[in-house]
Protein backbone atom coordinates (compact mmCIF):
# COMPACT_ATOMS: atom_id res chain seq x y z
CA UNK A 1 0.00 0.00 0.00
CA UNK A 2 1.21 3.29 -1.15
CA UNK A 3 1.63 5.19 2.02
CA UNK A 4 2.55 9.00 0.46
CA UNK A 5 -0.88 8.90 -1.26
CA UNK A 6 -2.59 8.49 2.32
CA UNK A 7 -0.46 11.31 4.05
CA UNK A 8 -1.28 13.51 1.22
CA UNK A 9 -4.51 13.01 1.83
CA UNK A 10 -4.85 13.40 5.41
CA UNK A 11 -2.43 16.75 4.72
CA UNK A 12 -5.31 17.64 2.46
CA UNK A 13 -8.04 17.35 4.96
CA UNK A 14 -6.00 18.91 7.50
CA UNK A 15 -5.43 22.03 5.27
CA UNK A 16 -9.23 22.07 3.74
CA UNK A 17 -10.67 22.05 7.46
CA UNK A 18 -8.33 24.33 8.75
CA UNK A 19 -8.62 26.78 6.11
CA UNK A 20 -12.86 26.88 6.30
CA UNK A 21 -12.28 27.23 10.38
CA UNK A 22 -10.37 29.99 9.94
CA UNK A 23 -12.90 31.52 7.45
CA UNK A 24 -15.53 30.81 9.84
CA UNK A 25 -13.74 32.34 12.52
CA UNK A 26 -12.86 35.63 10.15
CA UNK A 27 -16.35 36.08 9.19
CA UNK A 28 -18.96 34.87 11.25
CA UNK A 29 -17.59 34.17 14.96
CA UNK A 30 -14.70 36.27 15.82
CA UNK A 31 -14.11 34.39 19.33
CA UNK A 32 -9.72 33.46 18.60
CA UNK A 33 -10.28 30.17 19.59
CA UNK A 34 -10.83 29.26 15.52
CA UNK A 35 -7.44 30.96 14.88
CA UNK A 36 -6.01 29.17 17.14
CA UNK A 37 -7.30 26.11 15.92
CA UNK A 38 -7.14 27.28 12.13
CA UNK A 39 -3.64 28.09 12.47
CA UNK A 40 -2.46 24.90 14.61
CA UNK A 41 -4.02 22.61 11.85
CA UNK A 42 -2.12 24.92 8.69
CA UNK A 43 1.08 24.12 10.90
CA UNK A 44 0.22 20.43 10.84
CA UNK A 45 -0.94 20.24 7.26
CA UNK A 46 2.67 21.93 6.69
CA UNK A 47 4.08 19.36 8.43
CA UNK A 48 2.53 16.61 6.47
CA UNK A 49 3.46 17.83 3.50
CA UNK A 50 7.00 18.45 4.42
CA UNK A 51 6.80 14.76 5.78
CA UNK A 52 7.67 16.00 9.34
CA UNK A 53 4.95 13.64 10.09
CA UNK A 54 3.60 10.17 8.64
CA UNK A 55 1.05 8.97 10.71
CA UNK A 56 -2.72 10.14 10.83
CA UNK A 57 -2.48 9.65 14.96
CA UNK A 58 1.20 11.71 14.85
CA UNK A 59 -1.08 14.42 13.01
CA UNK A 60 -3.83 14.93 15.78
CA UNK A 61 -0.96 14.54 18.46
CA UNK A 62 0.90 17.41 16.67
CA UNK A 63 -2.62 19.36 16.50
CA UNK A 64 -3.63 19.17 20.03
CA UNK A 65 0.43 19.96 21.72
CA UNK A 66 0.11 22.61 18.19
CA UNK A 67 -2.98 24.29 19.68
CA UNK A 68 -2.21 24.33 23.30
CA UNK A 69 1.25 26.23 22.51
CA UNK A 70 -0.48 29.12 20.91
CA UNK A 71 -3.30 29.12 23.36
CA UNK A 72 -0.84 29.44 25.87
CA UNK A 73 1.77 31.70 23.68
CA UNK A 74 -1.24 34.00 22.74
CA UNK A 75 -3.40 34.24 25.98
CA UNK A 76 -2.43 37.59 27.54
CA UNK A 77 -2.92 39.38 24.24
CA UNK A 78 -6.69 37.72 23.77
CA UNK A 79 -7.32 38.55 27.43
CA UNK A 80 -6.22 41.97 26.35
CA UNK A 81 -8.60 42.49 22.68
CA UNK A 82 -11.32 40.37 25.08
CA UNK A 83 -11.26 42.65 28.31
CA UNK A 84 -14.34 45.04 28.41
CA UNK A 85 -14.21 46.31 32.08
CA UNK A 86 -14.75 49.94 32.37
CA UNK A 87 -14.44 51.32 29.06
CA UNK A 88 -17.81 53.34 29.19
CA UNK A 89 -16.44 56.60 29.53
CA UNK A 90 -18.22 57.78 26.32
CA UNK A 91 -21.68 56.53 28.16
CA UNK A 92 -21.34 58.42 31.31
CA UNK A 93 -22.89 62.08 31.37
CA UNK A 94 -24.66 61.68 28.91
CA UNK A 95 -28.43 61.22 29.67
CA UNK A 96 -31.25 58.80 28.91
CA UNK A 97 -35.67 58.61 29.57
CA UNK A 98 -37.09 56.83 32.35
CA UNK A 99 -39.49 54.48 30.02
CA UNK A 100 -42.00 51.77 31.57
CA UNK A 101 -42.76 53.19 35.04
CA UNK A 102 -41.13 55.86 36.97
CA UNK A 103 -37.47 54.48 38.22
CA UNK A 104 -37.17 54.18 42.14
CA UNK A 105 -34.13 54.56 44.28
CA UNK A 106 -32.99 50.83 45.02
CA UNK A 107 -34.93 49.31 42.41
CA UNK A 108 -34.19 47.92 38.74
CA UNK A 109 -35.72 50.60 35.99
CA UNK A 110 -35.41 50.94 32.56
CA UNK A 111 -34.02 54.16 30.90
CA UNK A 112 -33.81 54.56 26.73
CA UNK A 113 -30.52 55.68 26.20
CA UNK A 114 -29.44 56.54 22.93
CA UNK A 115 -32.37 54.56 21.24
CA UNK A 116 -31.47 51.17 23.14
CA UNK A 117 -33.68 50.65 26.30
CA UNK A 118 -30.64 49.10 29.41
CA UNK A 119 -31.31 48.61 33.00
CA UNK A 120 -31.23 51.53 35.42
CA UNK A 121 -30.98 52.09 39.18
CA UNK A 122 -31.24 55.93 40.58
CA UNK A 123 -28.82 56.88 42.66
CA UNK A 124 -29.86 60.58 44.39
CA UNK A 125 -33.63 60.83 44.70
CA UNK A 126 -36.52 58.84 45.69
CA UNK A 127 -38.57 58.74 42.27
CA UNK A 128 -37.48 59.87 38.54
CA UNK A 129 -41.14 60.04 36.91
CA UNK A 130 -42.17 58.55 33.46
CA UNK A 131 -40.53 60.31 30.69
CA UNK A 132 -37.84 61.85 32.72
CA UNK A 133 -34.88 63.19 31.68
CA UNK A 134 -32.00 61.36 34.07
CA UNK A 135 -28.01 61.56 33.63
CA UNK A 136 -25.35 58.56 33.31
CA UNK A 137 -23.18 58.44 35.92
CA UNK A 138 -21.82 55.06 36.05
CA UNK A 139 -22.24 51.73 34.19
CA UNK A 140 -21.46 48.36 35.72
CA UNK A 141 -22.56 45.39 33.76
CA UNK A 142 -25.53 45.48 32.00
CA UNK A 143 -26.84 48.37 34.54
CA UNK A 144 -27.10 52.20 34.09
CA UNK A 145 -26.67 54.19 37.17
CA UNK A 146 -28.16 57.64 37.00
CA UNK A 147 -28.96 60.57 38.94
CA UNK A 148 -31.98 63.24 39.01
CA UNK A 149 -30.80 66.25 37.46
C-alpha cells in the first residue's frame, strides 16, 4: 500500500478544514479560539506535507500539543482584545428617559438611552417620573446608574 498517497490526503483534509475554520472564525464568529485552531491545523498540514509527520495519529498529536502552545503563547494578548471592564467613559454624562414606570431609588428601571432601552438604578432621589430626563453616571454590567438632574 502506497503510504505518500494516504499522508497527502490526510495533509489535504487537515489544510481544507483548517482553512474553512479559519474563514468561519474571520467572518462569522470572531471568538480566537478558531485561529487558534485554524492556524495549529495549517502548521500540521505543513508538516505533512514536508513529511515531518507520517502517521494520521502523529497528526492529531501534533494538533492538540500545536494548539495548546499558541493558546498558551497567545493568551495575555486575547485577554487583552477580550477585556471590556470599564471602558464606558463615552456613556457616562450623557443622559437617557425613564421608560415603563417611573425608576425608584434601590430598584431595577429601565431608561432609553441613545435609542437602546438598558437597566437603570437611581442613585440621588426617591422617584425619577415617566418620561424623565436622568443623567449617566456610572455603568457596571448590563446596569445604568443615574442621577436626578
Amino acid at each position: 500500500m502506497n503510504l505518500d498517497f494516504l499522508t497527502d490526503s490526510i495533509a489535504h483534509i487537515w489544510l481544507i478544514v483548517s482553512t474553512l475554520v479559519l474563514c468561519v472564525e474571520l467572518i462569522f464568529i470572531q471568538s480566537f479560539f478558531l485561529i487558534i485552531v485554524g492556524i495549529a491545523g495549517l502548521i500540521t498540514a505543513a508538516a505533512l506535507y514536508a513529511g515531518i509527520i507520517s502517521s494520521p495519529l502523529a497528526s492529531v498529536s501534533i494538533f492538540g500539543i500545536l494548539s495548546v502552545i499558541l493558546l498558551i503563547s497567545f493568551w495575555g494578548k486575547i485577554q487583552k482584545l477580550r477585556d471590556k471592564t470599564s471602558k464606558f467613559n463615552d456613556i457616562k454624562n450623557t443622559f437617557g428617559v425613564v421608560i415603563e414606570q417611573p425608576l425608584i431609588k434601590g430598584t431595577l428601571g429601565k431608561i432609553n438611552w441613545s435609542g437602546t432601552i438598558v437597566n437603570a438604578s437611581l442613585l440621588n432621589a426617591d422617584v425619577a417620573e415617566l418620561n424623565e430626563t436622568v443623567k449617566i453616571v456610572e455603568v457596571k454590567g448590563n446596569t445604568f446608574f443615574v442621577i436626578k438632574e
